[in-house]
Protein backbone atom coordinates (compact mmCIF):
# COMPACT_ATOMS: atom_id res chain seq x y z
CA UNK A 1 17.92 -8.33 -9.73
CA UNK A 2 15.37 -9.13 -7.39
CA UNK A 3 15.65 -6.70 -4.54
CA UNK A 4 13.79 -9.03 -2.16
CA UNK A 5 17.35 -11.46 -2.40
CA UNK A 6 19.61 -8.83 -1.86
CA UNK A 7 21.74 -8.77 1.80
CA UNK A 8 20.06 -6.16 3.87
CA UNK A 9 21.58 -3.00 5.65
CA UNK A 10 21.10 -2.84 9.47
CA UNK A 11 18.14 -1.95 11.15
CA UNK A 12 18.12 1.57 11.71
CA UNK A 13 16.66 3.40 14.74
CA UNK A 14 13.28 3.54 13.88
CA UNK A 15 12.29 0.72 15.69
CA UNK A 16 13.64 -1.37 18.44
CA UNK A 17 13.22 -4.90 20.19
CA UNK A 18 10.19 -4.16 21.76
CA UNK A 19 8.36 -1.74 18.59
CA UNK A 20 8.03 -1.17 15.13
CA UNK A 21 7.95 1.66 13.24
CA UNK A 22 4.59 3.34 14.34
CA UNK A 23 3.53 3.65 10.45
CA UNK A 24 4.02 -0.35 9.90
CA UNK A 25 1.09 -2.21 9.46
CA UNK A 26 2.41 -4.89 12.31
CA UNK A 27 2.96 -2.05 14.78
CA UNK A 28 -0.56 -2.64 16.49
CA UNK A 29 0.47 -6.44 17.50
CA UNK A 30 3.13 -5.02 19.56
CA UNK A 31 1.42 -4.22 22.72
CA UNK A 32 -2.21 -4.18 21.97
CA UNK A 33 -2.21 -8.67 22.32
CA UNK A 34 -0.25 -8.70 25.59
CA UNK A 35 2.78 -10.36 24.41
CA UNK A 36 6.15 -10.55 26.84
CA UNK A 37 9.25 -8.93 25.80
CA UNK A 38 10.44 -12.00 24.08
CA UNK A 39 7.99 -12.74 22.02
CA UNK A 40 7.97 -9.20 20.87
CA UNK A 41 11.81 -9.33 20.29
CA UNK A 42 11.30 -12.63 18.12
CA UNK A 43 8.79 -10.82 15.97
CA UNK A 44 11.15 -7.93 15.33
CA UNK A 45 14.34 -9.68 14.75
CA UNK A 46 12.33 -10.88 11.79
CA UNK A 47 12.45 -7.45 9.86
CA UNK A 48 15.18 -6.26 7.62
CA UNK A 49 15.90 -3.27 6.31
CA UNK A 50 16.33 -3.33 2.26
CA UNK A 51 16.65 0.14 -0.04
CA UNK A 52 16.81 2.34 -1.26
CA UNK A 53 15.37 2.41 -4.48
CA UNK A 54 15.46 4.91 -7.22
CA UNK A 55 12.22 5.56 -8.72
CA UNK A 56 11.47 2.79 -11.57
CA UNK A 57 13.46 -0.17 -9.80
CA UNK A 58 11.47 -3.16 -10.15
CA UNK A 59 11.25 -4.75 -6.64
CA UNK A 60 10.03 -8.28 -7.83
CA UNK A 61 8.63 -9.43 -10.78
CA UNK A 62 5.42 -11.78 -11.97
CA UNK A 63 6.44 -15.49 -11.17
CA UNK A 64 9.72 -14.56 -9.16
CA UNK A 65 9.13 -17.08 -7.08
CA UNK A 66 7.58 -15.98 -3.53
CA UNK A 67 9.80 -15.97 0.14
CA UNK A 68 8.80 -12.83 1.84
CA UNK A 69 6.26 -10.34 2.15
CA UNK A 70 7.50 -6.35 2.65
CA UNK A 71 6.30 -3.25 4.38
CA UNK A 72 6.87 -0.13 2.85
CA UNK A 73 8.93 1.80 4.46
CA UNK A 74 9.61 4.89 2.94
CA UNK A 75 7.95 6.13 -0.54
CA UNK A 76 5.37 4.48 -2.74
CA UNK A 77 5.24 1.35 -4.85
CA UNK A 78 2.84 0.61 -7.69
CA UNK A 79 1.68 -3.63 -8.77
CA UNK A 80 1.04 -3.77 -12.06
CA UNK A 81 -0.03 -6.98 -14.63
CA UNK A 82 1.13 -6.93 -18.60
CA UNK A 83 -1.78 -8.95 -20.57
CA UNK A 84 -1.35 -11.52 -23.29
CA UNK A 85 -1.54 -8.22 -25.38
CA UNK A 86 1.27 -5.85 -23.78
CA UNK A 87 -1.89 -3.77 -22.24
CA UNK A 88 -0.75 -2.80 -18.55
CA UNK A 89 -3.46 -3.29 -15.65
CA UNK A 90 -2.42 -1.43 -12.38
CA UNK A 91 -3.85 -3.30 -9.70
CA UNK A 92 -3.14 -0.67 -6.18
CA UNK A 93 -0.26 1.61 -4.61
CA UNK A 94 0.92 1.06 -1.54
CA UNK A 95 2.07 3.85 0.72
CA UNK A 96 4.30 3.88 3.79
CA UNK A 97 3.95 1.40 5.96
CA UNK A 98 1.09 -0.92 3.59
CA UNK A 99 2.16 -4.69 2.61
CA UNK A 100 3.53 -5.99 -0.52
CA UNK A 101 3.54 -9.30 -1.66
CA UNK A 102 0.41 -10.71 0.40
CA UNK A 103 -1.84 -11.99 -3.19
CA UNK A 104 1.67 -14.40 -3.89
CA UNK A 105 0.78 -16.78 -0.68
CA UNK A 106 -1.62 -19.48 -2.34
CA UNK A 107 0.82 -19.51 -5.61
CA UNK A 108 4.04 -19.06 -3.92
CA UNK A 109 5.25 -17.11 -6.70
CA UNK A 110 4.68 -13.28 -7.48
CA UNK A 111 1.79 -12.83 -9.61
CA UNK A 112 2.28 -9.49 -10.44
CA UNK A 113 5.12 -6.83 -10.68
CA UNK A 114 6.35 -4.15 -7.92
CA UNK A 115 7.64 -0.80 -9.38
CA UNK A 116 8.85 1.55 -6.84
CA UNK A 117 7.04 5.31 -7.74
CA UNK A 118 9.45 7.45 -6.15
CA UNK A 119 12.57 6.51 -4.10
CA UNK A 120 11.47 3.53 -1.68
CA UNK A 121 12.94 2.10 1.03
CA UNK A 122 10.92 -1.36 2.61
CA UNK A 123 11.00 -3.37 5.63
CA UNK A 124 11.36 -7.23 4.33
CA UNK A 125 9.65 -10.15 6.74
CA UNK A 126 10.52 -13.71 5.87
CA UNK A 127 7.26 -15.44 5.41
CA UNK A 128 8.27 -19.00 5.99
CA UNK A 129 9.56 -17.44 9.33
CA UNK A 130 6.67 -15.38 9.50
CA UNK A 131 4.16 -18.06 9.42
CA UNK A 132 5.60 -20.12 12.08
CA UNK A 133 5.53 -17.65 14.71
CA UNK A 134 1.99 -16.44 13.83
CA UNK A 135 0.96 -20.37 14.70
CA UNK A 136 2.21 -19.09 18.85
CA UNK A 137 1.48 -15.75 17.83
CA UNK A 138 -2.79 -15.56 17.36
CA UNK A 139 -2.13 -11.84 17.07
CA UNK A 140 0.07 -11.69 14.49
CA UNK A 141 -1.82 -14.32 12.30
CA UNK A 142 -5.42 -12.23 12.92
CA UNK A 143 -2.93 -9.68 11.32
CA UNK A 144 -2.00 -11.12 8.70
CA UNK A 145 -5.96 -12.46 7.77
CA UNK A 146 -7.10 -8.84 8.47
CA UNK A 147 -4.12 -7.37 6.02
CA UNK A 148 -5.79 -10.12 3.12
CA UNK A 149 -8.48 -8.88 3.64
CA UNK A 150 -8.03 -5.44 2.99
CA UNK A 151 -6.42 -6.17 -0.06
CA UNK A 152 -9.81 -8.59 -1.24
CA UNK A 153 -11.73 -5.22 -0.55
CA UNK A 154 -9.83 -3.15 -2.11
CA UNK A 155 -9.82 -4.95 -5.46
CA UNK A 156 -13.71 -5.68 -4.75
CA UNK A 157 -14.45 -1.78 -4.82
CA UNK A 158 -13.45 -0.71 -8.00
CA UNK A 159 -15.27 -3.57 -10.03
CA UNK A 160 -18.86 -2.24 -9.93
CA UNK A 161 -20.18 0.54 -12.85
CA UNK A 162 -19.97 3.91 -10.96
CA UNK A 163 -19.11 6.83 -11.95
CA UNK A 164 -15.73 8.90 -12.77
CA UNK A 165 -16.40 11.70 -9.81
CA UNK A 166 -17.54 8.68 -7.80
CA UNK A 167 -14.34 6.37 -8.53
CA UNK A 168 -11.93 9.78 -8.02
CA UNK A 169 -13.51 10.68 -4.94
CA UNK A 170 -13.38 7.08 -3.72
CA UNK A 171 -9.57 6.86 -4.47
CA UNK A 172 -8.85 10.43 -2.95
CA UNK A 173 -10.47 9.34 0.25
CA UNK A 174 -9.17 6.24 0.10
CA UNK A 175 -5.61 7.62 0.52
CA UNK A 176 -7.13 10.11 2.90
CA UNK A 177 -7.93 7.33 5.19
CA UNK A 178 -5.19 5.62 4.63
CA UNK A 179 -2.54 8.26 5.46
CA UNK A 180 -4.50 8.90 8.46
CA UNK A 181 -4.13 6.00 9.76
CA UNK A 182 -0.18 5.81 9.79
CA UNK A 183 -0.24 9.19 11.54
CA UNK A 184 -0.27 11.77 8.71
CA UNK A 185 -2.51 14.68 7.52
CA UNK A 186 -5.78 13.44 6.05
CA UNK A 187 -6.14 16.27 4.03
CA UNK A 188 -2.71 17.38 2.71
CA UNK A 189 -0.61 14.58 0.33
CA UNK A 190 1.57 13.97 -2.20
CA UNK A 191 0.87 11.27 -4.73
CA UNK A 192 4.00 9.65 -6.53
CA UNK A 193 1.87 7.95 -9.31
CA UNK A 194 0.82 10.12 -12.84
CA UNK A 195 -2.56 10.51 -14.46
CA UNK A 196 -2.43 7.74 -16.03
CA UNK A 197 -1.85 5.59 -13.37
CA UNK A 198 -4.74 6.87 -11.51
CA UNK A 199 -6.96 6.15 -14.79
CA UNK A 200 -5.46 2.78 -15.57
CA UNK A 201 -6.39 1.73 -11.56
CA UNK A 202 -9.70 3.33 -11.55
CA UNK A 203 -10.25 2.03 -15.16
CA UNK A 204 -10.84 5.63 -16.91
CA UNK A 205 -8.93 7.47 -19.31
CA UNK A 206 -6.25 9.79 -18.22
CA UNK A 207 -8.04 12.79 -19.94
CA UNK A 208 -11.29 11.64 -17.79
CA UNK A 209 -8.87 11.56 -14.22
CA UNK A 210 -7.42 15.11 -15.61
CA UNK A 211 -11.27 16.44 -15.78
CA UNK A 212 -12.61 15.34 -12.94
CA UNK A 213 -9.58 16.49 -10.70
CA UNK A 214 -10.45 19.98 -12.62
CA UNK A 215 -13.83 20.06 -12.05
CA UNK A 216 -13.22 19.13 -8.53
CA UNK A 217 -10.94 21.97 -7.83
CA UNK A 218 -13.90 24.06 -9.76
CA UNK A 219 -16.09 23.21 -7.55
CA UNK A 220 -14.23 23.46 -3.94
CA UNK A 221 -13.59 19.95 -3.01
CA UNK A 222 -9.62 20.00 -3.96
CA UNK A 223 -6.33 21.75 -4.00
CA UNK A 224 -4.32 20.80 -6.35
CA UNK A 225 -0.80 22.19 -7.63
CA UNK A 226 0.63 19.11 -10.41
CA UNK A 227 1.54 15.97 -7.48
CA UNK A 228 0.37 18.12 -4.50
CA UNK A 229 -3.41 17.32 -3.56
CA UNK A 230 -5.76 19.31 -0.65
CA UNK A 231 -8.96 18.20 0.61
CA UNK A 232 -10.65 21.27 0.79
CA UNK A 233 -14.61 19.71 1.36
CA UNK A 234 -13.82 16.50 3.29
CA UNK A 235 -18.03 16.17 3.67
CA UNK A 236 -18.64 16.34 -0.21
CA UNK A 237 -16.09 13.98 -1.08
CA UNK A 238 -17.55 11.60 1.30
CA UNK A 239 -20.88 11.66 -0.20
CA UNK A 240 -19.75 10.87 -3.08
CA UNK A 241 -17.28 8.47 -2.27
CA UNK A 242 -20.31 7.09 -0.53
CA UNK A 243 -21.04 4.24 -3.56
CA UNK A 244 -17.70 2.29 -3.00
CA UNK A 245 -16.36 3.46 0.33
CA UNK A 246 -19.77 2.44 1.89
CA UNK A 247 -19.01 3.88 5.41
């Protein structure tokens, strides 16, 4: 069952007619483009509240076809491919407030699958409905373009031949920023996906991920107690983050 189709509970307090939540990755075109009150009520009447999920729900699958885009709202979610050959290719995680389902637009149809990591709950936008208003909305649609982009970059950064400490730093930094930017510590975190995972995305072996996280804690960059992870030397990690991350 796809959990993008199913009827969705009411919209719960954390947001209102004029606001979203202040972790969603819409919440800056609520007031920073000027709009009146009922334009910003006719964006928000767009989002509805779907979830939870237990961990391992599958919250669409590759070639469902495509209708809506989602924010996460609570938890994490992992996209993942299966090859010809049954190999699994994890392609990013998305934490609260990050959007799901932006690489189905051109094919209008998922090409990729949605696992939820831990128990998720997600805000679901209509992107038919979506689409129209960001034609009177120019805010919302340089949004939506910046949100692509992200994801282009994203993918972009882990194809070049660097290193393993240089691809772990990258991603620990990367969720570092990330976090930050939806109002939570930068330096304290708790990561939903396994070793593996993490080695599968940032194509190394688990054992390598598992070494380098050691060595790291060695050597006074991180904290870290099994899922629980501490920047300890935010200035070392940048430097050699520095590769990808490119500040």
């Amino acid at each position: 069952m796809n959990p993008f189709r199913t009827k969705p509970n009411p919209i719960t307090d954390d947001g209102d007619g004029l606001t979203f939540c202040s972790s969603c990755a819409f919440a800056g075109v609520c007031h920073s483009e000027g709009y009146d009150k009922s334009a910003l009520q006719e964006l928000h009447c767009l989002v509805q509240h779907v979830g939870p999920y237990p961990a391992g729900t599958l919250l669409f699958r590759e070639g469902d076809p495509f209708n809506a885009i989602a924010a996460v709202r609570s938890g994490m979610v992992k996209t993942f491919r299966i090859d010809a050959s049954g190999r699994k290719q994890v392609l990013g995680f998305f934490l609260l407030g990050e959007i799901i389902g932006l690489d189905a637009i051109h094919s209008a149809r998922f090409p990729c699958n949605a696992v939820a990591l831990d128990t998720v709950s997600l805000c679901r936008f209509s992107f038919p409905m979506m689409a129209t208003l960001a034609t009177r909305m120019p805010g919302l649609q340089t949004q939506l373009f910046r949100l692509l982009s992200q994801d282009i970059n994203k993918a972009a950064a882990m194809a070049g031949d660097f290193s393993a400490d240089e691809r772990m730093a990258a991603f620990v930094l990367s969720i570092s920023r990330r976090f930050a930017s939806r109002g939570f510590s930068p330096n304290r975190f708790a990561l939903s996906m396994s070793r593996t995972d993490i080695g599968n995305y940032l194509r190394l072996a688990a054992e390598t991920v598992s070494r380098v996280v050691r060595r790291f804690q060695d050597e006074g960059l991180l904290l870290v107690d099994r899922r629980e992870f501490e920047i300890l030397d935010m200035a070392r990690l940048r430097c050699l983050a520095l590769p990808l991350l490119r500040e």
